[in-house]
N, C-alpha and C. Protein backbone atom coordinates (compact mmCIF):
# COMPACT_ATOMS: atom_id res chain seq x y z
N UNK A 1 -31.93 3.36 -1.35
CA UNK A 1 -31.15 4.54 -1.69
C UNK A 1 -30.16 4.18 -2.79
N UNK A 2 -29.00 4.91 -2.73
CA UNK A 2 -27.64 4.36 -3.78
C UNK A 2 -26.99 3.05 -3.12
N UNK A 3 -26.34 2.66 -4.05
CA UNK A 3 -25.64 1.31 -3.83
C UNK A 3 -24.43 1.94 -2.99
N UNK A 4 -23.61 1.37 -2.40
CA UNK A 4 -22.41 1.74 -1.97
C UNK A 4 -21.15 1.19 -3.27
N UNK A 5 -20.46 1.93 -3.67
CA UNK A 5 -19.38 1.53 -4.79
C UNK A 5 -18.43 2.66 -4.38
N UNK A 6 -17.97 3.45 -3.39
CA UNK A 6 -17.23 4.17 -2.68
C UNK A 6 -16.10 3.17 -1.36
N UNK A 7 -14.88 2.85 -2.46
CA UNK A 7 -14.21 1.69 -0.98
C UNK A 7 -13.29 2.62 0.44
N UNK A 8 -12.82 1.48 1.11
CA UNK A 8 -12.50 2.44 2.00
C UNK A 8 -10.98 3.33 2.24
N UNK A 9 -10.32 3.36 1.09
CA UNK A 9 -9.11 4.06 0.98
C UNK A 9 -9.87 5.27 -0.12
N UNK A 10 -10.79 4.86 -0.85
CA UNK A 10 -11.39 5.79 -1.60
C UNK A 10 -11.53 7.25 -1.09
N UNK A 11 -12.86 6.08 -0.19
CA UNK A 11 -13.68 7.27 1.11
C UNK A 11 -12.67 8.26 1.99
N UNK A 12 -12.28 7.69 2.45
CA UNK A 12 -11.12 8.46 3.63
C UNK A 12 -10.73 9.95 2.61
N UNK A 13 -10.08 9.27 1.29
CA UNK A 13 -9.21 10.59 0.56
C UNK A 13 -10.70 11.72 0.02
N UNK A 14 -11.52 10.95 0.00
CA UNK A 14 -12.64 11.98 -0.94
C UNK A 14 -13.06 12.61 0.83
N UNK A 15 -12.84 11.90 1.64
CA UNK A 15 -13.55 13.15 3.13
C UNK A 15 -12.33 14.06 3.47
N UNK A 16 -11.33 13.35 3.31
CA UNK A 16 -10.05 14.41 3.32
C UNK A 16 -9.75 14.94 2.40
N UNK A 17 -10.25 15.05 1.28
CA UNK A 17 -9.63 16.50 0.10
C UNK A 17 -10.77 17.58 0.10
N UNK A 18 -12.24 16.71 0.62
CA UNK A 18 -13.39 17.71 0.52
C UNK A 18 -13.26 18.57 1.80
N UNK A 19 -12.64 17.78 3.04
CA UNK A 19 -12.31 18.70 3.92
C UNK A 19 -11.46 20.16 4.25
N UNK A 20 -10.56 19.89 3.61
CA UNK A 20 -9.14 20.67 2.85
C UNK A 20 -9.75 21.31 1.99
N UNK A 21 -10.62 21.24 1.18
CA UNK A 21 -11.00 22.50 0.35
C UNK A 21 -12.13 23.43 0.49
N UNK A 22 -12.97 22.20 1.76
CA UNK A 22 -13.85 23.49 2.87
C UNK A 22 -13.24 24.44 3.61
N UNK A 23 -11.98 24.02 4.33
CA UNK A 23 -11.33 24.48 5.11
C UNK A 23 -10.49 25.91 4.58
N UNK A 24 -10.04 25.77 3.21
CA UNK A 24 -9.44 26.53 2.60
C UNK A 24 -10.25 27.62 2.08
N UNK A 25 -11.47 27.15 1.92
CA UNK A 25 -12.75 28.20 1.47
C UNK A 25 -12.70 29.02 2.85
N UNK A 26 -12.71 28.38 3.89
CA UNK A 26 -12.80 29.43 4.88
C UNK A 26 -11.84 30.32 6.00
N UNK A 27 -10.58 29.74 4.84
CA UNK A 27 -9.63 30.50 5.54
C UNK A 27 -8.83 31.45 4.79
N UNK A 28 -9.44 31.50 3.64
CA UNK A 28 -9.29 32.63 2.27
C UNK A 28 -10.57 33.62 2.19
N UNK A 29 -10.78 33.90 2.91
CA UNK A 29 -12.01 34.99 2.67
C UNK A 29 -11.46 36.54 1.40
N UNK A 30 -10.44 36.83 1.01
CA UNK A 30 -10.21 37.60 -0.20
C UNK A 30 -9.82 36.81 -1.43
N UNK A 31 -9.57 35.37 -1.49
CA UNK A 31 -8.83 35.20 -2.89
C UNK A 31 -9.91 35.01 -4.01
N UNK A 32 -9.48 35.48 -5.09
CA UNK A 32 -10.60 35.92 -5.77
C UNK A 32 -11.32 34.34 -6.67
N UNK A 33 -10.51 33.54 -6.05
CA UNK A 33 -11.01 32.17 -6.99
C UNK A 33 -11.65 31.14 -5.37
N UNK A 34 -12.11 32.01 -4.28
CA UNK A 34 -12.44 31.11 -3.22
C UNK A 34 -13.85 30.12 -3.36
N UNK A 35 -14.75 30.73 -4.51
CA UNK A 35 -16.16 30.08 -5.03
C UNK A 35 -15.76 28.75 -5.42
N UNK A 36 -15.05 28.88 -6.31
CA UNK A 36 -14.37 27.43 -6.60
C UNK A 36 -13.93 26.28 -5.60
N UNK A 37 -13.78 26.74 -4.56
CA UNK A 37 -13.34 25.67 -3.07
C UNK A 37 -14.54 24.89 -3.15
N UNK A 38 -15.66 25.36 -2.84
CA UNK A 38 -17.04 24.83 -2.85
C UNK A 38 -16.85 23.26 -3.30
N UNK A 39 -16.60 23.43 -4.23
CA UNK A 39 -16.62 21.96 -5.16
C UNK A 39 -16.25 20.82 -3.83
N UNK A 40 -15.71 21.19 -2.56
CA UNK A 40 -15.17 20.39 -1.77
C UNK A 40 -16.50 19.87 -1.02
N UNK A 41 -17.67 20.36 -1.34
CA UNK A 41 -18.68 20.01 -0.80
C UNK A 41 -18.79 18.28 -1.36
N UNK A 42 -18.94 18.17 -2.69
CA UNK A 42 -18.71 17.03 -3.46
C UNK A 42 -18.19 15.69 -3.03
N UNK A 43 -17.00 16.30 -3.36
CA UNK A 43 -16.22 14.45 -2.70
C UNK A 43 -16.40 14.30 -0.92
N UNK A 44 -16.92 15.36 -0.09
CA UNK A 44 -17.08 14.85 1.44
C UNK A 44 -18.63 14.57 1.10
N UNK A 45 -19.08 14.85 0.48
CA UNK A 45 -20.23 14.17 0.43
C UNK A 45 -20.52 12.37 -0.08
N UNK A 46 -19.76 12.60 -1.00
CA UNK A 46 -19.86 11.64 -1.47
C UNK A 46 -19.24 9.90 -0.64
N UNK A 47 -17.92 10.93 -0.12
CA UNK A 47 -16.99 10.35 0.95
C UNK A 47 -18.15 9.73 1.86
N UNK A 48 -19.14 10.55 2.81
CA UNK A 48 -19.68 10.23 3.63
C UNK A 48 -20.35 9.06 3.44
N UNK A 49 -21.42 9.60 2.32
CA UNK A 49 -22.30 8.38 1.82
C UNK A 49 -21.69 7.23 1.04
N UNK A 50 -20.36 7.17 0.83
CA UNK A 50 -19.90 5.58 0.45
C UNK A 50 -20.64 5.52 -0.73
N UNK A 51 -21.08 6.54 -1.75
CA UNK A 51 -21.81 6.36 -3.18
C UNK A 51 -21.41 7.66 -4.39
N UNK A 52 -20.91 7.03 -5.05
CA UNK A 52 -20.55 8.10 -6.21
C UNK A 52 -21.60 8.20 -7.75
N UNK A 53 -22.30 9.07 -8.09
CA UNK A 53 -22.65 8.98 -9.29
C UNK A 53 -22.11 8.91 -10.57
N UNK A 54 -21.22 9.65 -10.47
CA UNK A 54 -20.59 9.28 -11.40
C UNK A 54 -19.94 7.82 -11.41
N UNK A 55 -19.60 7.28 -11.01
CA UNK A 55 -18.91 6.15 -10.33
C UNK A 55 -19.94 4.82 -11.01
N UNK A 56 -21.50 5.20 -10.72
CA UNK A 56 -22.26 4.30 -11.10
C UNK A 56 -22.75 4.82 -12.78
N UNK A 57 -22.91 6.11 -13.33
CA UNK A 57 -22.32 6.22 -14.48
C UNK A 57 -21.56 4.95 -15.30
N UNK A 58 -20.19 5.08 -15.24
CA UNK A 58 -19.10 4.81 -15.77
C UNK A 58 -18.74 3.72 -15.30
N UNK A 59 -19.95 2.56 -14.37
CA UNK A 59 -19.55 1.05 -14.23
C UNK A 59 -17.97 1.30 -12.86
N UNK A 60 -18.12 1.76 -12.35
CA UNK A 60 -16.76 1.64 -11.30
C UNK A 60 -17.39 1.32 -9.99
N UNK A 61 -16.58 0.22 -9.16
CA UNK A 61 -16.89 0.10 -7.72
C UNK A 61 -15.47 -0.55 -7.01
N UNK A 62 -15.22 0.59 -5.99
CA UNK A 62 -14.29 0.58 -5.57
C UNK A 62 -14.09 -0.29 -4.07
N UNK A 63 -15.37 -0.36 -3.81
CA UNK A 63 -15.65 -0.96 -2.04
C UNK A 63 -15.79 -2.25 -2.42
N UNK A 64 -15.29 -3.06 -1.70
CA UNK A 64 -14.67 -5.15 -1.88
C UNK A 64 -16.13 -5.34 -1.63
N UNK A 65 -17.07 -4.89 -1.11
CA UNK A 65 -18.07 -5.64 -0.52
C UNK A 65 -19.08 -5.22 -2.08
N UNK A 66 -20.16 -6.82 -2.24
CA UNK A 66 -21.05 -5.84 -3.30
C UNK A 66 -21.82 -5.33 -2.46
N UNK A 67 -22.55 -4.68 -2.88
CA UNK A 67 -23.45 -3.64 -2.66
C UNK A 67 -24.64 -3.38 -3.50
């Protein structure tokens, strides 16, 4: 699969901001910019799987261990 280059102070904040902006998607059901929350799908995803594309893009690895 992907390498892991997601470390673990990384991970935590990318499952907690993607969480917070799921959460906010669903607790705004009128604001007219709520499509945009979505994007929180992203970093908890990414959070989960410990792998960023962009990340492997642009040469970055944030997790001590190689991978």
């Amino acid at each position: 699969m992907f390498k892991t280059n997601v470390g673990g102070i990384d991970r935590i904040l990318r499952i907690v901001v993607g969480l917070a902006l799921l959460a906010a998607f669903f607790l705004m059901p009128d604001a007219s910019y709520r499509a945009v929350l979505l994007i929180g799908i992203v970093p908890l995803l990414t959070g989960l799987f410990s792998t960023c594309p962009l990340y492997s893009l642009v040469g970055i690895n944030t997790c001590p261990m190689k991978g």
